[in-house]
N, C-alpha and C. Protein backbone atom coordinates (compact mmCIF):
# COMPACT_ATOMS: atom_id res chain seq x y z
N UNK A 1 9.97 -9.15 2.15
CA UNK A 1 9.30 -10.12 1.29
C UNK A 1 9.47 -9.69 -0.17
N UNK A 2 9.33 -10.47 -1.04
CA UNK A 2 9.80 -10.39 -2.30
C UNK A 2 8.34 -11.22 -2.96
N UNK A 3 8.38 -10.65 -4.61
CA UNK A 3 7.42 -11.31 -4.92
C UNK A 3 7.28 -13.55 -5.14
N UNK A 4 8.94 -14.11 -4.88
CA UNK A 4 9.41 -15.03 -4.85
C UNK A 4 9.32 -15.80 -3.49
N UNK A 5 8.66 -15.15 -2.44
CA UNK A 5 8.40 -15.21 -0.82
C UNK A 5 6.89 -16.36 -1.02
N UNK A 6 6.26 -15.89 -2.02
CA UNK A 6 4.59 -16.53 -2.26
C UNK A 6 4.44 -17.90 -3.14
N UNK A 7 3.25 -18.51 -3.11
CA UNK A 7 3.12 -19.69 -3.25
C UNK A 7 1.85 -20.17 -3.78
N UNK A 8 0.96 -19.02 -4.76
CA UNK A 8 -0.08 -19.14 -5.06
C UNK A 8 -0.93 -20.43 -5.90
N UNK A 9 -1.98 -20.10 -5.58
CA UNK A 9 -2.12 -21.70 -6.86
C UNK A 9 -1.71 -21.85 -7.69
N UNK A 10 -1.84 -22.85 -8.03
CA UNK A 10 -2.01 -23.56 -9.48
C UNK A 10 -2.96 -23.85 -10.29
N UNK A 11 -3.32 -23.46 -12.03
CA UNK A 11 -4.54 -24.09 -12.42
C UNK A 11 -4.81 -25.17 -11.64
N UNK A 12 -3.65 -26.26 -11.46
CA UNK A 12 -4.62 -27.85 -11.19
C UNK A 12 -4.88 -27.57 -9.12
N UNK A 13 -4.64 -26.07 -8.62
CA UNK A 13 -5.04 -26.40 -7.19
C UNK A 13 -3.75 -26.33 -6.32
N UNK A 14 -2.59 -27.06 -7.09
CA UNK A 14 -1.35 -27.20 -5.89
C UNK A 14 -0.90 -25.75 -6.16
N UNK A 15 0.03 -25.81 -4.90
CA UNK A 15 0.92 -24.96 -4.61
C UNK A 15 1.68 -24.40 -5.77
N UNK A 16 1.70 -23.35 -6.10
CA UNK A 16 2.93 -22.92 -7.50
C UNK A 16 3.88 -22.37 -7.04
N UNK A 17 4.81 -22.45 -6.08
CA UNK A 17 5.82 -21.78 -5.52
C UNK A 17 6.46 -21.26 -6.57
N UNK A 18 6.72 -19.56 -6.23
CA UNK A 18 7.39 -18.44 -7.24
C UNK A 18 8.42 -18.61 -7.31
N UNK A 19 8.85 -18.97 -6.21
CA UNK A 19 10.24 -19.34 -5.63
C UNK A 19 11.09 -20.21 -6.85
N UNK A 20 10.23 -20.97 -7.62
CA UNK A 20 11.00 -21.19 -8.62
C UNK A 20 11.58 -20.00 -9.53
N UNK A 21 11.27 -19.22 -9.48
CA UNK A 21 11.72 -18.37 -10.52
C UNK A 21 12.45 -17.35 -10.06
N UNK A 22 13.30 -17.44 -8.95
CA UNK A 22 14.04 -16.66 -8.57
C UNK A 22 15.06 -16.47 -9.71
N UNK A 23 15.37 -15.20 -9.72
CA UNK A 23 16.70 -15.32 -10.56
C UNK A 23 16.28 -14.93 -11.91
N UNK A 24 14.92 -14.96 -12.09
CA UNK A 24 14.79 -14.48 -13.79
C UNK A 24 13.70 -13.02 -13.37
N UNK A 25 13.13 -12.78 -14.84
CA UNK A 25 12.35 -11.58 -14.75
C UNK A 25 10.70 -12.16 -14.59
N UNK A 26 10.03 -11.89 -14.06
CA UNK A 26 8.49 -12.33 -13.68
C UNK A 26 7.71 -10.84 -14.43
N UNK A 27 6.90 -11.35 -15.70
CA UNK A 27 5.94 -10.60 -15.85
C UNK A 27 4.27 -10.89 -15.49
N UNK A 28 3.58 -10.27 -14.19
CA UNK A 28 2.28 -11.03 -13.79
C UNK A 28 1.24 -10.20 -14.22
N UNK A 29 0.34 -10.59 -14.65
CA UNK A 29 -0.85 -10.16 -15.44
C UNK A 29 -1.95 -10.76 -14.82
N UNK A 30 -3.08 -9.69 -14.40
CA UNK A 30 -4.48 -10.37 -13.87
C UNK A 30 -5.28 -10.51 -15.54
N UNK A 31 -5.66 -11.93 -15.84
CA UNK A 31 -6.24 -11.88 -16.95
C UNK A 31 -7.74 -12.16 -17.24
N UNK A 32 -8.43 -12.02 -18.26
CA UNK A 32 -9.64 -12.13 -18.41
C UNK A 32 -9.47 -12.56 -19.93
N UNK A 33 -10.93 -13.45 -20.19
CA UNK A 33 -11.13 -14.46 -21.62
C UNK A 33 -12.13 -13.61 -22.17
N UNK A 34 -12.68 -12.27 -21.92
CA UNK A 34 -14.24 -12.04 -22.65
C UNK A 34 -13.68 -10.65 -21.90
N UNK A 35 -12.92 -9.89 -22.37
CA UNK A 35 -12.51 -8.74 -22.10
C UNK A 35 -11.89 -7.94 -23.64
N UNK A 36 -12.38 -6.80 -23.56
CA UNK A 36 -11.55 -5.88 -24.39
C UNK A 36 -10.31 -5.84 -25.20
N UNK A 37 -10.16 -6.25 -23.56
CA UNK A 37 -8.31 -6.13 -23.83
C UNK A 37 -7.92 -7.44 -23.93
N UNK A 38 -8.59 -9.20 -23.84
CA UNK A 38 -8.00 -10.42 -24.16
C UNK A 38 -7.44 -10.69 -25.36
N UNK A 39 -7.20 -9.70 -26.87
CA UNK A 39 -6.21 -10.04 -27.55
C UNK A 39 -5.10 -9.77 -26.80
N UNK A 40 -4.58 -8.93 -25.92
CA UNK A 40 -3.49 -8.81 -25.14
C UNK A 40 -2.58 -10.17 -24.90
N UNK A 41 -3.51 -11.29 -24.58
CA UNK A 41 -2.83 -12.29 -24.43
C UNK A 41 -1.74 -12.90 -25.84
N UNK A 42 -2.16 -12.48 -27.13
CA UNK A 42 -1.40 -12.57 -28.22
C UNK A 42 0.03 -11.83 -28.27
N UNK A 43 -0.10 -10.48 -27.21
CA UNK A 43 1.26 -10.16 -27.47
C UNK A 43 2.15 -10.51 -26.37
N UNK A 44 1.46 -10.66 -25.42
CA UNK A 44 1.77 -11.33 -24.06
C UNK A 44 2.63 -12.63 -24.05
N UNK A 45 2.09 -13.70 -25.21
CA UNK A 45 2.97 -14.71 -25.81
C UNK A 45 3.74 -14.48 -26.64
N UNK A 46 4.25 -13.71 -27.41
CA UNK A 46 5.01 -13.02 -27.77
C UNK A 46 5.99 -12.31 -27.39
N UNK A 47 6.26 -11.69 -26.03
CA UNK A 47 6.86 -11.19 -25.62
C UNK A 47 7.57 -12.61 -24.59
N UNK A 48 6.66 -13.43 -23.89
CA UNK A 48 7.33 -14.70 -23.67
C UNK A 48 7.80 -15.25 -24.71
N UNK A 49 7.71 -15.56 -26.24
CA UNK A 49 8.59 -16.44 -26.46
C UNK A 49 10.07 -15.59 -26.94
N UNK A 50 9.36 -14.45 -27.54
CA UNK A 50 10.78 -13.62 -27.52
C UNK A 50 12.42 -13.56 -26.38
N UNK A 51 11.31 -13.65 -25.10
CA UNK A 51 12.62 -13.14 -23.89
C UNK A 51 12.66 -14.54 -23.03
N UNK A 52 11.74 -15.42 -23.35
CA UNK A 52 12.35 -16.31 -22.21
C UNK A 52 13.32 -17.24 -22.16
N UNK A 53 13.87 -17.14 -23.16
CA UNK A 53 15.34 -18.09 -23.00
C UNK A 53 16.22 -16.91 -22.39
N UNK A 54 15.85 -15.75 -22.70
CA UNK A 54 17.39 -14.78 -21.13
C UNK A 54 16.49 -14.84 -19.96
N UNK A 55 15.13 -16.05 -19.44
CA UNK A 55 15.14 -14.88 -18.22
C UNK A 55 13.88 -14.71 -17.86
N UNK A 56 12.66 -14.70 -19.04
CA UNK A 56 11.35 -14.03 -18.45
C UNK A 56 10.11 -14.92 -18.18
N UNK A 57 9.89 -14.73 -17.23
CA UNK A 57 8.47 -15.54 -17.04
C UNK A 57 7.55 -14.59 -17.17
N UNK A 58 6.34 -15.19 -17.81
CA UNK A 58 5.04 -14.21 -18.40
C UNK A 58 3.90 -15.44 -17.22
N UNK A 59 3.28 -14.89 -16.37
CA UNK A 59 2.43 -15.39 -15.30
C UNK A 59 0.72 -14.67 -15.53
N UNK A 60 0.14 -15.47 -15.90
CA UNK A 60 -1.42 -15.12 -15.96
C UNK A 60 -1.76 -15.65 -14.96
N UNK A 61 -2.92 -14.48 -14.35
CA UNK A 61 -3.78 -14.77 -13.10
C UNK A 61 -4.91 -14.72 -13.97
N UNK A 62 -5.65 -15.30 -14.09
CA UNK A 62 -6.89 -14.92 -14.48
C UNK A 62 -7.99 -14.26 -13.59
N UNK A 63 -8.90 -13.71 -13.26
CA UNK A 63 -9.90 -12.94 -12.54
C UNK A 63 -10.84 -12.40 -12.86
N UNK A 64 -12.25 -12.79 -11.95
CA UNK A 64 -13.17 -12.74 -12.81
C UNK A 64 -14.22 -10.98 -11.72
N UNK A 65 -13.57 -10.37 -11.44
CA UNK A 65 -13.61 -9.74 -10.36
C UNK A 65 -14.15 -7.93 -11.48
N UNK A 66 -14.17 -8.22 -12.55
CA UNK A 66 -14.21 -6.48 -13.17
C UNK A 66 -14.89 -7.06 -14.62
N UNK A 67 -16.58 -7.08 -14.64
CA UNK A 67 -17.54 -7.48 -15.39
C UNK A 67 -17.35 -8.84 -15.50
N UNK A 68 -17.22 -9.26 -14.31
CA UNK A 68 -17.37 -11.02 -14.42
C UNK A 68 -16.94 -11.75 -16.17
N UNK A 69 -15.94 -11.16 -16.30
CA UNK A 69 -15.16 -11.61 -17.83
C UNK A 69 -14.63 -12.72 -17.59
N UNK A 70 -14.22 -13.43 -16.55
CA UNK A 70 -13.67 -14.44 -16.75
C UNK A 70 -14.85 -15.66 -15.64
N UNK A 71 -15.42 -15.99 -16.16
CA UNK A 71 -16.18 -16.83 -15.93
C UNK A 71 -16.12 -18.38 -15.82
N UNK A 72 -15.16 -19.00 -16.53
CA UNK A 72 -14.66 -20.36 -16.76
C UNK A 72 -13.90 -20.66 -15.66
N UNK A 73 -13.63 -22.30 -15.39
CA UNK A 73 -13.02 -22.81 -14.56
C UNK A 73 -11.43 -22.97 -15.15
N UNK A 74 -10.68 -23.33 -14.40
CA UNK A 74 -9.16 -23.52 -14.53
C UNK A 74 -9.46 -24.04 -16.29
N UNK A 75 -9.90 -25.35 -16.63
CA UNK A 75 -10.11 -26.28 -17.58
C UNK A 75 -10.57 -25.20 -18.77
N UNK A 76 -11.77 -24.88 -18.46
CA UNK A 76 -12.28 -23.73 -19.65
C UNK A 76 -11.32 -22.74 -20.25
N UNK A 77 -10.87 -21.94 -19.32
CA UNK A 77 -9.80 -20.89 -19.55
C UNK A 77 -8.31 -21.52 -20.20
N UNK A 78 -7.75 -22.62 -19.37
CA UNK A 78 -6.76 -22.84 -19.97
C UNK A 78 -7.14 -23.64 -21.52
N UNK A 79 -8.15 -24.27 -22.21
CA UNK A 79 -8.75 -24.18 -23.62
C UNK A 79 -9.10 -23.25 -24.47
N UNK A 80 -9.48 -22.46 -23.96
CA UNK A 80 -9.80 -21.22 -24.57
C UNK A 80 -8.56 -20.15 -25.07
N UNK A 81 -7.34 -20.15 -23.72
CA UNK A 81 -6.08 -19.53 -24.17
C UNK A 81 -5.35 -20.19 -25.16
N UNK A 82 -5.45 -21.28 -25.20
CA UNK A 82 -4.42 -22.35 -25.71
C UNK A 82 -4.92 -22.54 -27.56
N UNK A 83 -6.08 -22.75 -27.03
CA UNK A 83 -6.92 -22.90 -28.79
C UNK A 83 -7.16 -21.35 -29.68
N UNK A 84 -7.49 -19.96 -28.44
CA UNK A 84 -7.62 -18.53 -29.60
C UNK A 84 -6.52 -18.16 -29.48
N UNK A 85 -5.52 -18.07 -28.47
CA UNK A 85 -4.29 -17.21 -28.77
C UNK A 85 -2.82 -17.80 -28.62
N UNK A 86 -2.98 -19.46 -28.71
CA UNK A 86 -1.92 -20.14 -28.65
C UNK A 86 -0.92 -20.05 -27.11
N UNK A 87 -1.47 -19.80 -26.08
CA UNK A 87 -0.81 -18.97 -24.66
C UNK A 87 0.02 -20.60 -24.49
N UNK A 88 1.39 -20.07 -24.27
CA UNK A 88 1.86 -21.48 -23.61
C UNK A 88 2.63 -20.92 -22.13
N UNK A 89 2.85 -19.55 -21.70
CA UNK A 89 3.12 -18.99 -20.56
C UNK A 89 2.13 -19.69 -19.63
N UNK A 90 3.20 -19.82 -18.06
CA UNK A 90 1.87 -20.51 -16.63
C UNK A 90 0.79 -19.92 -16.95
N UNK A 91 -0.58 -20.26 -16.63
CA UNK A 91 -1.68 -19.33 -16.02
C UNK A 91 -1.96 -20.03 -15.10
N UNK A 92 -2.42 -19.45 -13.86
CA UNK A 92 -2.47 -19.99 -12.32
C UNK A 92 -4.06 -19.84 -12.26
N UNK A 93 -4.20 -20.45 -10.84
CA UNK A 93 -5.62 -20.74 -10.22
C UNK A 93 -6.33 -18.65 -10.46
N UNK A 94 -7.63 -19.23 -10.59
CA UNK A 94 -8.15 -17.70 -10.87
C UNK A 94 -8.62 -17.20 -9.36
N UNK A 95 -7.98 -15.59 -9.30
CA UNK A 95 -7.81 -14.74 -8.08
C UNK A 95 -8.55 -13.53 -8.00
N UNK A 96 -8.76 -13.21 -7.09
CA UNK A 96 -9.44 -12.14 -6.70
C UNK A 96 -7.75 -11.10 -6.81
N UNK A 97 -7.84 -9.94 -6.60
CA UNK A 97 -6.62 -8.83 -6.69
C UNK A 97 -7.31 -7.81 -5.84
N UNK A 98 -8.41 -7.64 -5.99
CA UNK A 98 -8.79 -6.43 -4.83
C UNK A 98 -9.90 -6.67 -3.25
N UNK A 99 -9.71 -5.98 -2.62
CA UNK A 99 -10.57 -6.59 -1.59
C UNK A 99 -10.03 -7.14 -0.55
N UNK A 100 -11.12 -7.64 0.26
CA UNK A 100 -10.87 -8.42 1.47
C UNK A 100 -10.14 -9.96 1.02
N UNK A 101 -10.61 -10.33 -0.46
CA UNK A 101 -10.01 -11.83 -0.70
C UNK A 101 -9.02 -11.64 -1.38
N UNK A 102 -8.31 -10.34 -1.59
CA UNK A 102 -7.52 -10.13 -2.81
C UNK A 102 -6.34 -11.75 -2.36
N UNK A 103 -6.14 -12.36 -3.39
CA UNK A 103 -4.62 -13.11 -3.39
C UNK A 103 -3.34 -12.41 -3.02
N UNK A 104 -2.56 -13.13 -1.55
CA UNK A 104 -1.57 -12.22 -0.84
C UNK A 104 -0.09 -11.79 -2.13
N UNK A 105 -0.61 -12.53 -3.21
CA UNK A 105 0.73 -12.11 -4.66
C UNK A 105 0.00 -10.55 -4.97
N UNK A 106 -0.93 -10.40 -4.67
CA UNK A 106 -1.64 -9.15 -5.92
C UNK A 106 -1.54 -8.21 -4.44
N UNK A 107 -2.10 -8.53 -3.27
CA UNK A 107 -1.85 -7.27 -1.89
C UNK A 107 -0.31 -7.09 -2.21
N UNK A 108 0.52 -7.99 -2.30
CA UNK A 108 2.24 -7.86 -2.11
C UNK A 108 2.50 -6.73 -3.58
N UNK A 109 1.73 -6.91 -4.55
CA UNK A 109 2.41 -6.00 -5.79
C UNK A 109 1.95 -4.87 -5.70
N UNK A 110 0.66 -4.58 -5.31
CA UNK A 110 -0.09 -3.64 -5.17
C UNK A 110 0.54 -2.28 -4.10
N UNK A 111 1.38 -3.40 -2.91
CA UNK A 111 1.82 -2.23 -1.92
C UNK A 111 3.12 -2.01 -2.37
N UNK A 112 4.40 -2.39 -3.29
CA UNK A 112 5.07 -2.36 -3.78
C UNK A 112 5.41 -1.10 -5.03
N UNK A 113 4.04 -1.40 -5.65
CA UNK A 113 3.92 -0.20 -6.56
C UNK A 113 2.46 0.12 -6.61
N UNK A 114 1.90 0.87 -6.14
CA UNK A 114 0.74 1.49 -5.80
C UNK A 114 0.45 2.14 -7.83
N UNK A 115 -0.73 2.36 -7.66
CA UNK A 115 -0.90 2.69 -8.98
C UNK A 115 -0.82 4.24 -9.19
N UNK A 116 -1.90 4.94 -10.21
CA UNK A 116 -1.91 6.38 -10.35
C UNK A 116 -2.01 6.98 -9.55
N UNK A 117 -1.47 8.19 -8.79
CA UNK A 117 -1.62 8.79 -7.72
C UNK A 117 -1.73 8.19 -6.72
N UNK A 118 -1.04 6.92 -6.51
CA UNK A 118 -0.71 6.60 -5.11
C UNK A 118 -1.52 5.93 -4.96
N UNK A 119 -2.95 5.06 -5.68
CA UNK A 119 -4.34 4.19 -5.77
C UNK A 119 -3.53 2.78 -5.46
N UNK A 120 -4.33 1.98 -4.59
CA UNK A 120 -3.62 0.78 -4.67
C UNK A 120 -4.82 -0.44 -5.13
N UNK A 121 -5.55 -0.10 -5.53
CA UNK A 121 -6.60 -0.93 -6.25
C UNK A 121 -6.34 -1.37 -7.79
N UNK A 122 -6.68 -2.52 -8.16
CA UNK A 122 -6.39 -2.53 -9.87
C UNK A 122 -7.37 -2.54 -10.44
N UNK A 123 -7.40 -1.73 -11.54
CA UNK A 123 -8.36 -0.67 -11.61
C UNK A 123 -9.17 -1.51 -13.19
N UNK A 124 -8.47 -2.33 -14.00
CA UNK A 124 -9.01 -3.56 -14.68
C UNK A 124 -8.43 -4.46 -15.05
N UNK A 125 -8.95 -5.88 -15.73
CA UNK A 125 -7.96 -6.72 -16.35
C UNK A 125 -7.34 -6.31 -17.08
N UNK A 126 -6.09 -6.89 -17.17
CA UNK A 126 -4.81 -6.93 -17.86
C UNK A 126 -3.59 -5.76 -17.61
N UNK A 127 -3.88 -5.43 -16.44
CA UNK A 127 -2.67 -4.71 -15.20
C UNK A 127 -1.67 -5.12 -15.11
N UNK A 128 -0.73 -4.48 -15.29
CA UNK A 128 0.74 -5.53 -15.51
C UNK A 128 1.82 -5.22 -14.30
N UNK A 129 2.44 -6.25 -13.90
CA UNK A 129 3.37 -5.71 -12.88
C UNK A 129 4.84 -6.68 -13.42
N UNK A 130 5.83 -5.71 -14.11
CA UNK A 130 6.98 -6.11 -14.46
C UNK A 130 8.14 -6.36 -12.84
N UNK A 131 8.68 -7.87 -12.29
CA UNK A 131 9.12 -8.19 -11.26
C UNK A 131 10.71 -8.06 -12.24
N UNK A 132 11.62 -7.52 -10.73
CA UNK A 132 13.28 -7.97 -11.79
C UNK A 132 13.90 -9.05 -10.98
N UNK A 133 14.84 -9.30 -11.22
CA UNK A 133 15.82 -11.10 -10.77
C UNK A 133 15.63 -11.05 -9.39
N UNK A 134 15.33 -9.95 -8.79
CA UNK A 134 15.36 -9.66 -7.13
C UNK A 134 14.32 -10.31 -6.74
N UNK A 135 12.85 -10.04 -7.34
CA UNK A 135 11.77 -10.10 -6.90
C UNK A 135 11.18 -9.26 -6.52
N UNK A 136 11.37 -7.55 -6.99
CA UNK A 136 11.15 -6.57 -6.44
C UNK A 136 10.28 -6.31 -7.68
N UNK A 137 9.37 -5.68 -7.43
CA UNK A 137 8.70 -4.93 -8.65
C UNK A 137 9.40 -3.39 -9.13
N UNK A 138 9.85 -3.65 -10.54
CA UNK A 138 10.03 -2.48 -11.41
C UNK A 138 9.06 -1.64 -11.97
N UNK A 139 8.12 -1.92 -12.23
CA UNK A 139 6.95 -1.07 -12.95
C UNK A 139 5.52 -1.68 -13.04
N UNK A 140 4.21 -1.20 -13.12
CA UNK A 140 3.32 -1.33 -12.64
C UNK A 140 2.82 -1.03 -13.85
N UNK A 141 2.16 -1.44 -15.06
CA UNK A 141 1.73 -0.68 -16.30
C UNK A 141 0.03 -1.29 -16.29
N UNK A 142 -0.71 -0.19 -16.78
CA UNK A 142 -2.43 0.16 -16.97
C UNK A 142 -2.86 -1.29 -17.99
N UNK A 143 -3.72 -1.54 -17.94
CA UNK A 143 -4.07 -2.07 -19.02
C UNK A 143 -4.52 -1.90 -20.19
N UNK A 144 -4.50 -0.65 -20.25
CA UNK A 144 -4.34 0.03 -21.89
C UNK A 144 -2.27 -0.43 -22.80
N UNK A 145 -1.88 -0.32 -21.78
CA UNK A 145 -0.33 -0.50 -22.25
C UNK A 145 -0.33 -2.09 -22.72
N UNK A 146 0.12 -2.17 -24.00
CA UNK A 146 0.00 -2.87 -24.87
C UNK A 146 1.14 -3.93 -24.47
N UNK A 147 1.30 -5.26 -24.62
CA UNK A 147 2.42 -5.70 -24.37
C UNK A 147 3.57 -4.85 -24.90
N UNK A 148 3.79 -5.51 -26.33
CA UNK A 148 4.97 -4.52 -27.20
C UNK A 148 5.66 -3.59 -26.56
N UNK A 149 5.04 -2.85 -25.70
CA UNK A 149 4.99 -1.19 -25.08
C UNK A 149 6.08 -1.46 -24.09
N UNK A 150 6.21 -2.95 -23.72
CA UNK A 150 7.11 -3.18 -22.16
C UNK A 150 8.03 -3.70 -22.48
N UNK A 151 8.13 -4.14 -24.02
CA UNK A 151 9.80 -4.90 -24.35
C UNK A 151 11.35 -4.07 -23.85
N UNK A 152 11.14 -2.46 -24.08
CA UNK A 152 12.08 -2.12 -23.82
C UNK A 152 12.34 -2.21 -22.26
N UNK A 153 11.05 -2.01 -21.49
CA UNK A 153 11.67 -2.42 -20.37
C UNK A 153 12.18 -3.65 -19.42
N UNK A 154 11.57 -4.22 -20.23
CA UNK A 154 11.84 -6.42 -20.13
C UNK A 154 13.37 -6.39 -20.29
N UNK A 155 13.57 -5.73 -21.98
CA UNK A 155 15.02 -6.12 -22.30
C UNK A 155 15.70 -5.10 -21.10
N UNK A 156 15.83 -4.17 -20.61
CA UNK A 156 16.85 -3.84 -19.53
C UNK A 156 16.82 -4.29 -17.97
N UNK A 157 15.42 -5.07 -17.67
CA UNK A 157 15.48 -5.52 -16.81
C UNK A 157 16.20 -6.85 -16.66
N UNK A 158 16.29 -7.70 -17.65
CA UNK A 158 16.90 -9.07 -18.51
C UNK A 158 18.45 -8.83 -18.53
N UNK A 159 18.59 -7.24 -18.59
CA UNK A 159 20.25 -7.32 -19.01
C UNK A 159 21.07 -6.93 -17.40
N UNK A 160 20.02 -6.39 -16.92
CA UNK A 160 20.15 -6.39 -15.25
C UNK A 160 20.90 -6.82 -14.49
């Protein structure tokens, strides 16, 4: 299975088959609107508009699962990204990532690249999991790691 195997929601509910995006680079992010780290989403669009004409999809999950930060419905959240940080990357139906309900996209990245010392829990919003043209996950970055921080590895996964 590949991360292109899944079919998670959609803000509006339907099906978002990944499967479209075979063939390019998938960057997926569990996100939050009332978090620390939600300027992140500023460089996050940034790094999408930079790379996605070679290639990159930038994918927000939103999740409200680590201080109930994301609290809003599909409608709320996608206003709130769109009006403070200009986000025009997907953001999908909001997911659980850990647990018994985790979403089978976040169990699939999680066992793929396990985190620090082998942890397979995500440990807060804005966890990044860089996918390459395969659908395989390349790297797994903290949410302290700044977008900016992953261009160099975007651009060699892009030239891939």
């Amino acid at each position: 299975m590949t991360l292109f195997d899944f079919a998670p929601k959609g803000a509006d509910g339907a099906p978002h088959p990944l499967a479209q995006y075979r063939g390019k680079v998938v960057l997926v992010v569990n996100t939050a609107s009332k978090c620390g780290f939600t300027p992140q989403y500023e460089g996050l669009e940034a790094l999408w508009k930079k790379h996605r004409a070679a290639g990159l999809v930038v994918l927000g999950f939103p999740c409200n699962q680590f201080g109930a930060q994301e609290p809003g419905n599909a409608t709320e959240i996608a206003q709130f990204c769109s009006l403070t940080y200009d986000v025009s990357f997907p953001l999908l139906a909001k997911v659980e990532v850990n647990g018994a309900g985790a979403d089978p996209v976040y169990r699939h990245l999680k066992s793929e690249k396990p985190g620090l010392l082998g942890t397979a829990g995500i440990k807060w919003n804005f966890t990044k999991f860089l996918v390459g043209r395969d659908g395989r996950v390349i790297g797994r970055y903290p949410p302290t790691a700044k977008p900016a921080s992953l261009d160099r590895d975007i651009a060699a996964a892009l030239a891939a």
